[in-house]
Protein backbone atom coordinates (compact mmCIF):
# COMPACT_ATOMS: atom_id res chain seq x y z
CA UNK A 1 88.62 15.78 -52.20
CA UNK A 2 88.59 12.36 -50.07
CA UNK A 3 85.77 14.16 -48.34
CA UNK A 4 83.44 14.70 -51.02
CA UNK A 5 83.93 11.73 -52.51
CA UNK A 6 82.79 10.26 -49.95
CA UNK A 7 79.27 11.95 -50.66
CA UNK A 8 78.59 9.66 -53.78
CA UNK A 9 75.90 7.23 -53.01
CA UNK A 10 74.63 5.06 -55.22
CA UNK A 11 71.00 4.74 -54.89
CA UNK A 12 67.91 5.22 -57.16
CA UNK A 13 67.20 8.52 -55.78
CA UNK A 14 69.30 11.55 -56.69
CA UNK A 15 72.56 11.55 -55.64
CA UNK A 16 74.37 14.04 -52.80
CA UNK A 17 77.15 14.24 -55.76
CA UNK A 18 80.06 16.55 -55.58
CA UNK A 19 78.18 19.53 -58.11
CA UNK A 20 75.15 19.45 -55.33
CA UNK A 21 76.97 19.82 -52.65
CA UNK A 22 78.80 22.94 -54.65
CA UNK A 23 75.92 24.15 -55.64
CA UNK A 24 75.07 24.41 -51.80
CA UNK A 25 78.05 26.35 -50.87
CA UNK A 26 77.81 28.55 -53.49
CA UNK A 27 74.53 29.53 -51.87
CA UNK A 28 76.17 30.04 -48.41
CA UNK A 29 78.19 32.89 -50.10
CA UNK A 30 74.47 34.83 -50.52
CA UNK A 31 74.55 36.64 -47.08
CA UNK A 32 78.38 37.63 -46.33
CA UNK A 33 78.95 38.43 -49.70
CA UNK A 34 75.92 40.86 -49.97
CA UNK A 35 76.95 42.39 -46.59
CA UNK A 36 80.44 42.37 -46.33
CA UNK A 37 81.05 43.72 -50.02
CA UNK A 38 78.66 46.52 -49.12
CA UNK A 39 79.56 47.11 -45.25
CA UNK A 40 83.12 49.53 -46.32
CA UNK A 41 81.10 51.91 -48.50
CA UNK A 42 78.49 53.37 -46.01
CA UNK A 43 80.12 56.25 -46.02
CA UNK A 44 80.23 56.40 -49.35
CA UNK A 45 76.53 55.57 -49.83
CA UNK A 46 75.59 57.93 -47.15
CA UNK A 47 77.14 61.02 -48.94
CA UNK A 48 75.86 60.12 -52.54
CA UNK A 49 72.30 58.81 -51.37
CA UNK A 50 72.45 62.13 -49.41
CA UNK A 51 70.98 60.54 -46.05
CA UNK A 52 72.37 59.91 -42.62
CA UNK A 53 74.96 56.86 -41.27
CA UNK A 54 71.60 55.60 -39.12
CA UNK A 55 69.59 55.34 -42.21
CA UNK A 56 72.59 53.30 -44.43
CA UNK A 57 72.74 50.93 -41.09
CA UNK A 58 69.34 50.28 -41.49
CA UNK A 59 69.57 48.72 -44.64
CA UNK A 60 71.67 45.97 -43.68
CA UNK A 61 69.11 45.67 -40.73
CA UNK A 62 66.23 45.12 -43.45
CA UNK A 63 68.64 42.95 -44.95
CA UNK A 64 68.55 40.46 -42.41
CA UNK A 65 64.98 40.98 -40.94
CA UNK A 66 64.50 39.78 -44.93
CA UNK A 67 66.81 36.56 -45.16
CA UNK A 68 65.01 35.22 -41.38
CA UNK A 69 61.35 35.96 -43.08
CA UNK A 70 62.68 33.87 -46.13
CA UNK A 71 63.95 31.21 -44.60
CA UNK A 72 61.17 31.04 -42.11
CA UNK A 73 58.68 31.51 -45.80
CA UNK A 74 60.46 29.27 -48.08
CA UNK A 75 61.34 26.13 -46.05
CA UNK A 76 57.53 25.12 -45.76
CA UNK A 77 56.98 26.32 -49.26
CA UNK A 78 59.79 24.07 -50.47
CA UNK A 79 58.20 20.98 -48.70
CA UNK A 80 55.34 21.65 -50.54
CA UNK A 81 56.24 22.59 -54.17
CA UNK A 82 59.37 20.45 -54.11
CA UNK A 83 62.88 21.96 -54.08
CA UNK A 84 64.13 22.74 -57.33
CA UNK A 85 61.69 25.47 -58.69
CA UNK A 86 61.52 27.33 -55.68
CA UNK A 87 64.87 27.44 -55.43
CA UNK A 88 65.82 28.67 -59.06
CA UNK A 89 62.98 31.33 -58.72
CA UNK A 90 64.51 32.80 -55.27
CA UNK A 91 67.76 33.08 -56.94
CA UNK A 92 66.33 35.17 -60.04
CA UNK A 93 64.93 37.34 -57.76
CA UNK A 94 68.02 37.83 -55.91
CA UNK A 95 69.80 39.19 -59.10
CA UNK A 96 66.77 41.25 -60.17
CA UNK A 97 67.01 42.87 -56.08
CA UNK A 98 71.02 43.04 -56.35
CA UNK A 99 70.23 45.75 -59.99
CA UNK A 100 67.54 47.49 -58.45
CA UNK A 101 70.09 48.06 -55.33
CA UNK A 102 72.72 49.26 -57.80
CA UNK A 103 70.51 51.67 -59.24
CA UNK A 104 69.07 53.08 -56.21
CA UNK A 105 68.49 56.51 -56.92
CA UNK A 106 67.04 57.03 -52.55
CA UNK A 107 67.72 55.50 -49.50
CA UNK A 108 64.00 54.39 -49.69
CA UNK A 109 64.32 52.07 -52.48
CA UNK A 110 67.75 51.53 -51.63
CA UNK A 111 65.82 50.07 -47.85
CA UNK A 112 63.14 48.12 -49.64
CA UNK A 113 65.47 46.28 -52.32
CA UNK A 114 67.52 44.90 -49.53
CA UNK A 115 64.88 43.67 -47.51
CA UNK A 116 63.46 41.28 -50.88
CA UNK A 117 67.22 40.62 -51.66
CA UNK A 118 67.45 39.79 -48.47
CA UNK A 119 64.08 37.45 -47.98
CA UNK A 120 65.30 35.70 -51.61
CA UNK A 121 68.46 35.36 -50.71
CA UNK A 122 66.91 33.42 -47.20
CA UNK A 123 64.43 31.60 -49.23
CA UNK A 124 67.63 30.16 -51.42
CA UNK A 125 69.53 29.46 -48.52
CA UNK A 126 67.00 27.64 -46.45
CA UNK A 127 66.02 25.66 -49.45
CA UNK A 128 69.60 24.38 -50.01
CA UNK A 129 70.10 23.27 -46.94
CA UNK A 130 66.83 21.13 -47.17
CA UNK A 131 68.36 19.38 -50.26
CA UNK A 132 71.40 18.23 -48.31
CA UNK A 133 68.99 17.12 -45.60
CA UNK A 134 66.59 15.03 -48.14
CA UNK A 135 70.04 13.82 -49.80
CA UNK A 136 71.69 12.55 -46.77
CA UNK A 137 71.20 11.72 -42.96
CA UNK A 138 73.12 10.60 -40.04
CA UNK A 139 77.09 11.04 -39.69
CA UNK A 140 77.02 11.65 -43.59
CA UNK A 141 75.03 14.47 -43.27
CA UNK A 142 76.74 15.90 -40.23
CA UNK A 143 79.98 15.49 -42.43
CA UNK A 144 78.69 17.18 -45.57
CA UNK A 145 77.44 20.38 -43.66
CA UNK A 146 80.63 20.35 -41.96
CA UNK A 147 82.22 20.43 -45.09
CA UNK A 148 79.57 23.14 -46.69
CA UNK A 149 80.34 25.27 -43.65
CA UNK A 150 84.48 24.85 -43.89
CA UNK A 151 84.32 25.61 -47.50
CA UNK A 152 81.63 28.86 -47.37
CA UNK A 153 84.06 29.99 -44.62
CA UNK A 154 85.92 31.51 -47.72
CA UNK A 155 83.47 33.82 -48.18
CA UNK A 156 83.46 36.11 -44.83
CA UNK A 157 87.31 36.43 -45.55
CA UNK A 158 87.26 37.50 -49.00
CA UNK A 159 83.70 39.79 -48.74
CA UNK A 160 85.57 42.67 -47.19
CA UNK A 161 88.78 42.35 -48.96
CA UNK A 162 86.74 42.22 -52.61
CA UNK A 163 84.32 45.18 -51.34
CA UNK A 164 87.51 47.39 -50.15
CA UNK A 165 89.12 46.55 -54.10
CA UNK A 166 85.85 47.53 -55.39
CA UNK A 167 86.11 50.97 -53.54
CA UNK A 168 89.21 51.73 -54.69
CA UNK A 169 88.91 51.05 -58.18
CA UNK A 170 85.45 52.29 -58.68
CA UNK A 171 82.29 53.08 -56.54
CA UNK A 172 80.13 51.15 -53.86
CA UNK A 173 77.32 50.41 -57.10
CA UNK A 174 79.52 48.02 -58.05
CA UNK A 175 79.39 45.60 -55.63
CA UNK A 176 75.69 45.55 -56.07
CA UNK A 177 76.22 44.77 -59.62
CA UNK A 178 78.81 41.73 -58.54
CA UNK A 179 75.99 40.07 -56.55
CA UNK A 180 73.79 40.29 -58.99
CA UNK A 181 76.11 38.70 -61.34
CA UNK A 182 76.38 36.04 -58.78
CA UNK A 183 72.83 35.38 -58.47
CA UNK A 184 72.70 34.86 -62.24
CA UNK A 185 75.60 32.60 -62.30
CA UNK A 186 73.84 30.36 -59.35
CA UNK A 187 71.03 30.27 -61.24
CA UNK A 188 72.80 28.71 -63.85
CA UNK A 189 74.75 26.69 -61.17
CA UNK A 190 71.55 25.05 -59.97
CA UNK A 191 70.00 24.48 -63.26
CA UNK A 192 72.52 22.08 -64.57
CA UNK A 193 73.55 20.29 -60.83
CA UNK A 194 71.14 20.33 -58.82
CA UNK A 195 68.16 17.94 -59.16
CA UNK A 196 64.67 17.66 -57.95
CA UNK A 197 65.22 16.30 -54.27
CA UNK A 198 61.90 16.06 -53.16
CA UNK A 199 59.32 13.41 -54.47
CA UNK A 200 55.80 13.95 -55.09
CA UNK A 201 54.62 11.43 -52.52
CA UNK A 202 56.89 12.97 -50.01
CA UNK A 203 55.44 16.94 -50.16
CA UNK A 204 53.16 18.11 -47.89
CA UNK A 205 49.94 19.90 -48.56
CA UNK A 206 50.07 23.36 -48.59
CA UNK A 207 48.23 26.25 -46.16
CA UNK A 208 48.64 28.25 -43.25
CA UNK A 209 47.29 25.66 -41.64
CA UNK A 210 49.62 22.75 -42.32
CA UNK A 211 52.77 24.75 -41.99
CA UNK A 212 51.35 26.08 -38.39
CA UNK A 213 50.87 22.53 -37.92
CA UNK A 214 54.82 21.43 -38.74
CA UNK A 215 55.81 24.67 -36.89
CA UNK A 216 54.24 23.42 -33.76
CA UNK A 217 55.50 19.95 -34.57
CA UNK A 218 59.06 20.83 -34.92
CA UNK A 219 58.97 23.12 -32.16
CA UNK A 220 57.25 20.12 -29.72
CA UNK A 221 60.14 17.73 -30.42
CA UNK A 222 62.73 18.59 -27.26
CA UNK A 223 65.39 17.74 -28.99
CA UNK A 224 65.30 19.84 -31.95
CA UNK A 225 64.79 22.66 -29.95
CA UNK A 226 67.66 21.70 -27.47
CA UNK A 227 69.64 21.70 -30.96
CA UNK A 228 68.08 25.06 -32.46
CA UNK A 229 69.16 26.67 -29.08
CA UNK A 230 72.75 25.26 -29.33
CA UNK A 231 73.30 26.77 -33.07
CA UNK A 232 70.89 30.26 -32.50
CA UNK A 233 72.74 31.28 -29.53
CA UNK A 234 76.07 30.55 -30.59
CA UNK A 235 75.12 32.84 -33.65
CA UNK A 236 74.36 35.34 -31.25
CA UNK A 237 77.72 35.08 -29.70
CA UNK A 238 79.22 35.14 -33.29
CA UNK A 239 77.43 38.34 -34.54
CA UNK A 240 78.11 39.72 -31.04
CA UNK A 241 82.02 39.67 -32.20
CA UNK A 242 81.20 40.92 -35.43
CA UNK A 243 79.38 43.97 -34.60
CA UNK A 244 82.42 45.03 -32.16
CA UNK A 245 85.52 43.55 -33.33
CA UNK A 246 86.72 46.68 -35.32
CA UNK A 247 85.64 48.94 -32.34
CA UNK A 248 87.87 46.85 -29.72
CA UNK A 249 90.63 46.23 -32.14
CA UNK A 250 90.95 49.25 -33.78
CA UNK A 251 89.44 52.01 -31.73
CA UNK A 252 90.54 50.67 -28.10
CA UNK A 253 93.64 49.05 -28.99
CA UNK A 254 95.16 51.08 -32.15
CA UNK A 255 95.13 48.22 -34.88
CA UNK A 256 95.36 49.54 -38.00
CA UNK A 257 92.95 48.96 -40.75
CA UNK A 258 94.92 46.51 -42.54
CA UNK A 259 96.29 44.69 -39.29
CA UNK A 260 92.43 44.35 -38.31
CA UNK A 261 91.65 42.56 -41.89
CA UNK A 262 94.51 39.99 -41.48
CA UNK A 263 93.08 39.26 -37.83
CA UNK A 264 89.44 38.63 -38.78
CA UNK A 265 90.95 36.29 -41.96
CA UNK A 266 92.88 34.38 -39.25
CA UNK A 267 89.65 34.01 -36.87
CA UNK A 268 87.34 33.22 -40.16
CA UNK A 269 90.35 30.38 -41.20
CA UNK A 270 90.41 29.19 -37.47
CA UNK A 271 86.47 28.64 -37.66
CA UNK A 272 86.63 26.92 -41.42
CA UNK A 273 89.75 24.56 -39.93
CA UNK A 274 87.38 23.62 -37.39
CA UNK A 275 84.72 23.02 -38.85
CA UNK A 276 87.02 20.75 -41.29
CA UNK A 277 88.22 18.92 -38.39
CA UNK A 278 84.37 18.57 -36.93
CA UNK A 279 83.57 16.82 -40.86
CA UNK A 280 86.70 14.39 -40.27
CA UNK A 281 85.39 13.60 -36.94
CA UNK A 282 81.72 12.56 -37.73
CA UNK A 283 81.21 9.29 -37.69
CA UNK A 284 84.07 8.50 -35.10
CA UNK A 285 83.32 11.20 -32.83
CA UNK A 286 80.15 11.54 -30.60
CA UNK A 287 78.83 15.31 -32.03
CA UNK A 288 77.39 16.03 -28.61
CA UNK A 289 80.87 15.90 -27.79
CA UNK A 290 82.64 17.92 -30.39
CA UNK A 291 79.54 20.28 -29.99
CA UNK A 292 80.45 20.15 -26.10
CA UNK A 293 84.49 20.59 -26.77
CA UNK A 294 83.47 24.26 -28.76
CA UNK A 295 80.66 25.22 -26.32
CA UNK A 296 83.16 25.14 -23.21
CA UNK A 297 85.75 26.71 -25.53
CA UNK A 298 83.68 29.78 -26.25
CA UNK A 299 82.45 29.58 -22.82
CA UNK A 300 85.95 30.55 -21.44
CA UNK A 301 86.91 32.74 -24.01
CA UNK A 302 83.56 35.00 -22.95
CA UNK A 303 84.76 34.99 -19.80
CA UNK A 304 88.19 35.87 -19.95
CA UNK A 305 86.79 38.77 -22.28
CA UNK A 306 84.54 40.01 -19.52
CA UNK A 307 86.85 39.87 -16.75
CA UNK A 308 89.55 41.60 -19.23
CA UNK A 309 86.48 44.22 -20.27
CA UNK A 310 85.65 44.77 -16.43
CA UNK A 311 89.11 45.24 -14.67
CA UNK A 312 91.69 45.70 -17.54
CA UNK A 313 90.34 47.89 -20.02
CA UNK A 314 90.44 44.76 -23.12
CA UNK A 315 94.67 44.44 -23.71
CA UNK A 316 95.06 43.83 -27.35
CA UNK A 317 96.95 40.57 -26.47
CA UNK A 318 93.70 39.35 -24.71
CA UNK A 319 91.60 40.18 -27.22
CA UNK A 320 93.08 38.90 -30.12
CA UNK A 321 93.28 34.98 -28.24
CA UNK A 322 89.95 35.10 -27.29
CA UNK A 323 88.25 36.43 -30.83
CA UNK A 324 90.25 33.34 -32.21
CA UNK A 325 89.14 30.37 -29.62
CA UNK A 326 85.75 32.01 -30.24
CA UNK A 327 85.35 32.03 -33.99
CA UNK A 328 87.06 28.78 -34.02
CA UNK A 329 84.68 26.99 -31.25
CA UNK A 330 82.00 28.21 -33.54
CA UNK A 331 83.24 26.17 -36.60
CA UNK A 332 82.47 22.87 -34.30
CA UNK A 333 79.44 24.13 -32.45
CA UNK A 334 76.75 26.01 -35.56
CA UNK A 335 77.20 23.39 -38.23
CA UNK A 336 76.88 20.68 -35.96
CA UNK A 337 74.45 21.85 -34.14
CA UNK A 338 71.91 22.73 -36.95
CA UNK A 339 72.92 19.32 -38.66
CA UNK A 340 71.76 17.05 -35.08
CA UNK A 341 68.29 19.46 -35.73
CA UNK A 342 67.70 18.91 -38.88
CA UNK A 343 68.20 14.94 -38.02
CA UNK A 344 65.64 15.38 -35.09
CA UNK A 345 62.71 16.30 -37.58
CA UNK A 346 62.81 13.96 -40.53
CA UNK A 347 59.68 14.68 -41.44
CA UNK A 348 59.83 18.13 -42.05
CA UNK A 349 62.75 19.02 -43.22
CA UNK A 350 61.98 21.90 -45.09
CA UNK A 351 59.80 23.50 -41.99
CA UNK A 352 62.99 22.17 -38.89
CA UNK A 353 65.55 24.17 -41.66
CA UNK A 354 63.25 27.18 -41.92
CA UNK A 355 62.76 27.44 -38.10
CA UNK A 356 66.49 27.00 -37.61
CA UNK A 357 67.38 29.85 -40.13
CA UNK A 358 64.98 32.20 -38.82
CA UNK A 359 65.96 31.81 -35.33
CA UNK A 360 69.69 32.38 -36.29
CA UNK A 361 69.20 35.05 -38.39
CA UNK A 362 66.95 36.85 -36.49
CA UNK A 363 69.97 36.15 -33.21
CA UNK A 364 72.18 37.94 -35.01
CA UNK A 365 69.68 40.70 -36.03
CA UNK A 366 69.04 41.29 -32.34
CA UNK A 367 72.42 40.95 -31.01
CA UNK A 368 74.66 42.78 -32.97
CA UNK A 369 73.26 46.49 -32.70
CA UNK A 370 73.02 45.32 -28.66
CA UNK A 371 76.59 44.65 -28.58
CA UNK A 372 77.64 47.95 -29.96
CA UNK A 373 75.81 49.87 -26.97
CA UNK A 374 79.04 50.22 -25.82
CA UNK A 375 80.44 52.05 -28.41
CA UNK A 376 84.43 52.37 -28.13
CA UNK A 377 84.35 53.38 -24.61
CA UNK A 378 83.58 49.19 -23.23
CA UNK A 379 83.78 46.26 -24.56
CA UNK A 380 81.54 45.15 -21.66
CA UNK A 381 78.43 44.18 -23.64
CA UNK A 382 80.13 42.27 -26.33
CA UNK A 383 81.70 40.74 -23.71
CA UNK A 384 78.70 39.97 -21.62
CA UNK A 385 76.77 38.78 -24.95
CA UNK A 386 79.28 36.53 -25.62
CA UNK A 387 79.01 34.77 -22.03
CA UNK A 388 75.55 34.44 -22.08
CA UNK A 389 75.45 33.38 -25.74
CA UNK A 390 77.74 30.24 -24.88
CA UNK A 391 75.90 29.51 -21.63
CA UNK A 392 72.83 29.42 -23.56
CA UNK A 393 74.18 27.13 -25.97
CA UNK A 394 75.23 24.75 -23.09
CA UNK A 395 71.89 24.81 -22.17
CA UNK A 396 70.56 23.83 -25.24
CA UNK A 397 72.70 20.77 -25.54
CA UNK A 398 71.52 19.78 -21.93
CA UNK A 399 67.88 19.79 -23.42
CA UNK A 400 68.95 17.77 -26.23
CA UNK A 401 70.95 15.29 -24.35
CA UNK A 402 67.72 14.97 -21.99
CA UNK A 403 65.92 13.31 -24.94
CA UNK A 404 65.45 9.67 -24.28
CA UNK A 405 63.95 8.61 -27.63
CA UNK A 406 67.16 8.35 -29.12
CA UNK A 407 70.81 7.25 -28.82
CA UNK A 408 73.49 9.78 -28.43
CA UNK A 409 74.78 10.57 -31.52
């Protein structure tokens, strides 16, 4: 709690106060909660939707095609219209998606309600993270995400664990019903903490035009895109474990179901610890250098997977080290990263955060089904994705570092 405190400021604007910054992380929860609650029953929906395993996939796919088209949507939107509107809307229409899912009679509207849960759900997201940014800047806001990102770590562990609970004591609608419940109750969340963040002499007009305008804007400054690259590619890497974890584990190496859960909790708890530590650090610390610390940390676990994936067929031993440095560099290298772009582009806020969400979101679109080309014959494309991801990333903070405008941070 020494942490949040710390987020109290006393000025005449609103304050970054501990129910905001709740708030916040009870709108991280949106994505792994509506995916990993629902990823255990595909079979399940599969055989009472009466449609094939390729057609369930593909409404996760929608589902994230959906939250990087909101994020990309709502950011400028939010700079426009202000925050707190936009936001509450989003989230009403996430709960009215989340019933429409759990009474999906087809596949088809089954498809369709998970891309607009999905695009809400983005537009929420992205619009939350634009209230830290207008709340706080600097080492304070590199601390608070830190901190939004340790504590929303909880979520990825207990999504699957709740959805396999749910399957046992009832059916896969359920879990639809849960996030719906969810959406409701962060409606309600929002309405009483969070306040209006954005003055009306600091929106933008709105148009096409002027958010073409900030895209290009955003996009020129060298070292917000140095930054974007650092946090989208090391989302890549991420969803490139994600996708393939249970195939390596399990399939390759004979973990058992339950074995495979407690391993991804420990990975997700090594990533939240980190990103802990990262939120202790700010302020003390150069970023570039924690940032640098997970980057080269990732960087060898990649390649210790690929020479393992190429030569020894992926020991179990090997795998399981590597998974954890990975997920835990990640907890110092995404939140950081996305907090030094969001501090690059001041001025848009809302458009830096929805450029940044839509370029990790639509990473981990692209990479995950990529990863699994291998199937559980090779773990050589995980592997491979994993490398490049973190080399990428290093690149990133070279272009970043390259800026001479401003000090290092």
């Amino acid at each position: 709690m020494s942490t949040l405190s710390t987020l109290m400021v006393p000025t005449s604007r609103p304050r970054l106060g501990v129910g905001v910054v709740a708030s916040v992380v009870f709108l991280t929860a949106i994505a792994p909660l509506a995916t990993d609650m629902y990823v255990p029953a595909f079979p399940q929906v599969a055989r009472e939707l009466s449609t094939s395993a390729t057609q369930v996939q593909l409404t996760l796919t929608t589902f994230f095609v959906g939250m990087a088209l909101g994020q990309l949507v709502g950011g400028p939107v939010s700079d426009q219209r202000g925050r707190r509107l936009p936001l509450l809307a989003a989230l009403l229409v996430v709960a009215a998606a989340s019933i429409v899912c759990a009474l999906a009679p087809t596949i088809a509207v089954m498809t369709v309600a998970r891309l607009v849960q999905g695009f809400a759900g983005g537009w929420a997201m992205v619009i939350g993270r634009a209230i830290i940014v207008d709340l706080a800047s600097g080492a304070r806001l590199v601390r608070v995400l830190n901190v939004i990102a340790a504590v929303g770590g909880i979520a990825p562990i207990a999504g699957p664990l709740i959805g396999g609970l749910i399957l046992q004591l009832s059916g896969w609608r359920v879990s639809f019903w849960l996030v719906a419940a969810l959406g409701l109750a962060m409606t309600l969340a929002v309405a009483v903490t969070v306040p209006e963040s954005l003055p009306r002499d600091s929106r933008h007009p709105g148009g096409l035009r002027t958010f073409l305008t900030a895209g290009r804007g955003v996009l020129a400054n060298r070292e917000y895109v140095g930054y974007l690259l650092v946090a989208g590619a090391a989302m890549g890497a991420l969803f490139a474990y994600v996708a393939t974890s249970a195939f390596v584990l399990q399939t390759m190496n004979g973990l058992s179901p339950i074995a495979y859960s407690v391993d991804f909790a420990v990975n997700a708890a090594g990533m939240t610890m980190a990103a802990l530590v990262a939120a202790r650090l700010a302020g003390r610390v150069s970023t570039r250098k924690v940032i640098l610390a997970g980057q080269l940390a990732a960087l060898s676990a990649g390649a210790a997977l690929l020479i393992g994936a190429l030569w020894f067929d992926t020991p179990l031993s090997l795998a399981i080290g590597c998974f954890f440095v990975l997920m835990t560099a990640q907890g110092l290298i995404i939140p950081n990263g996305g907090a030094l772009a969001s501090t690059a582009v001041p001025d848009h806020p809302g458009t830096g955060s929805a450029v940044q969400g839509f370029v990790q979101w639509v990473a981990a679109g692209t990479i995950a089904p990529i990863a699994g080309l291998g199937g559980a014959a090779t773990a050589v494309p995980m592997a491979l994705l994993i490398t490049i991801g973190a080399t990428a990333s290093l690149l990133g903070l070279l272009i970043a570092s390259r800026n001479k405008r401003l000090p290092a941070r």
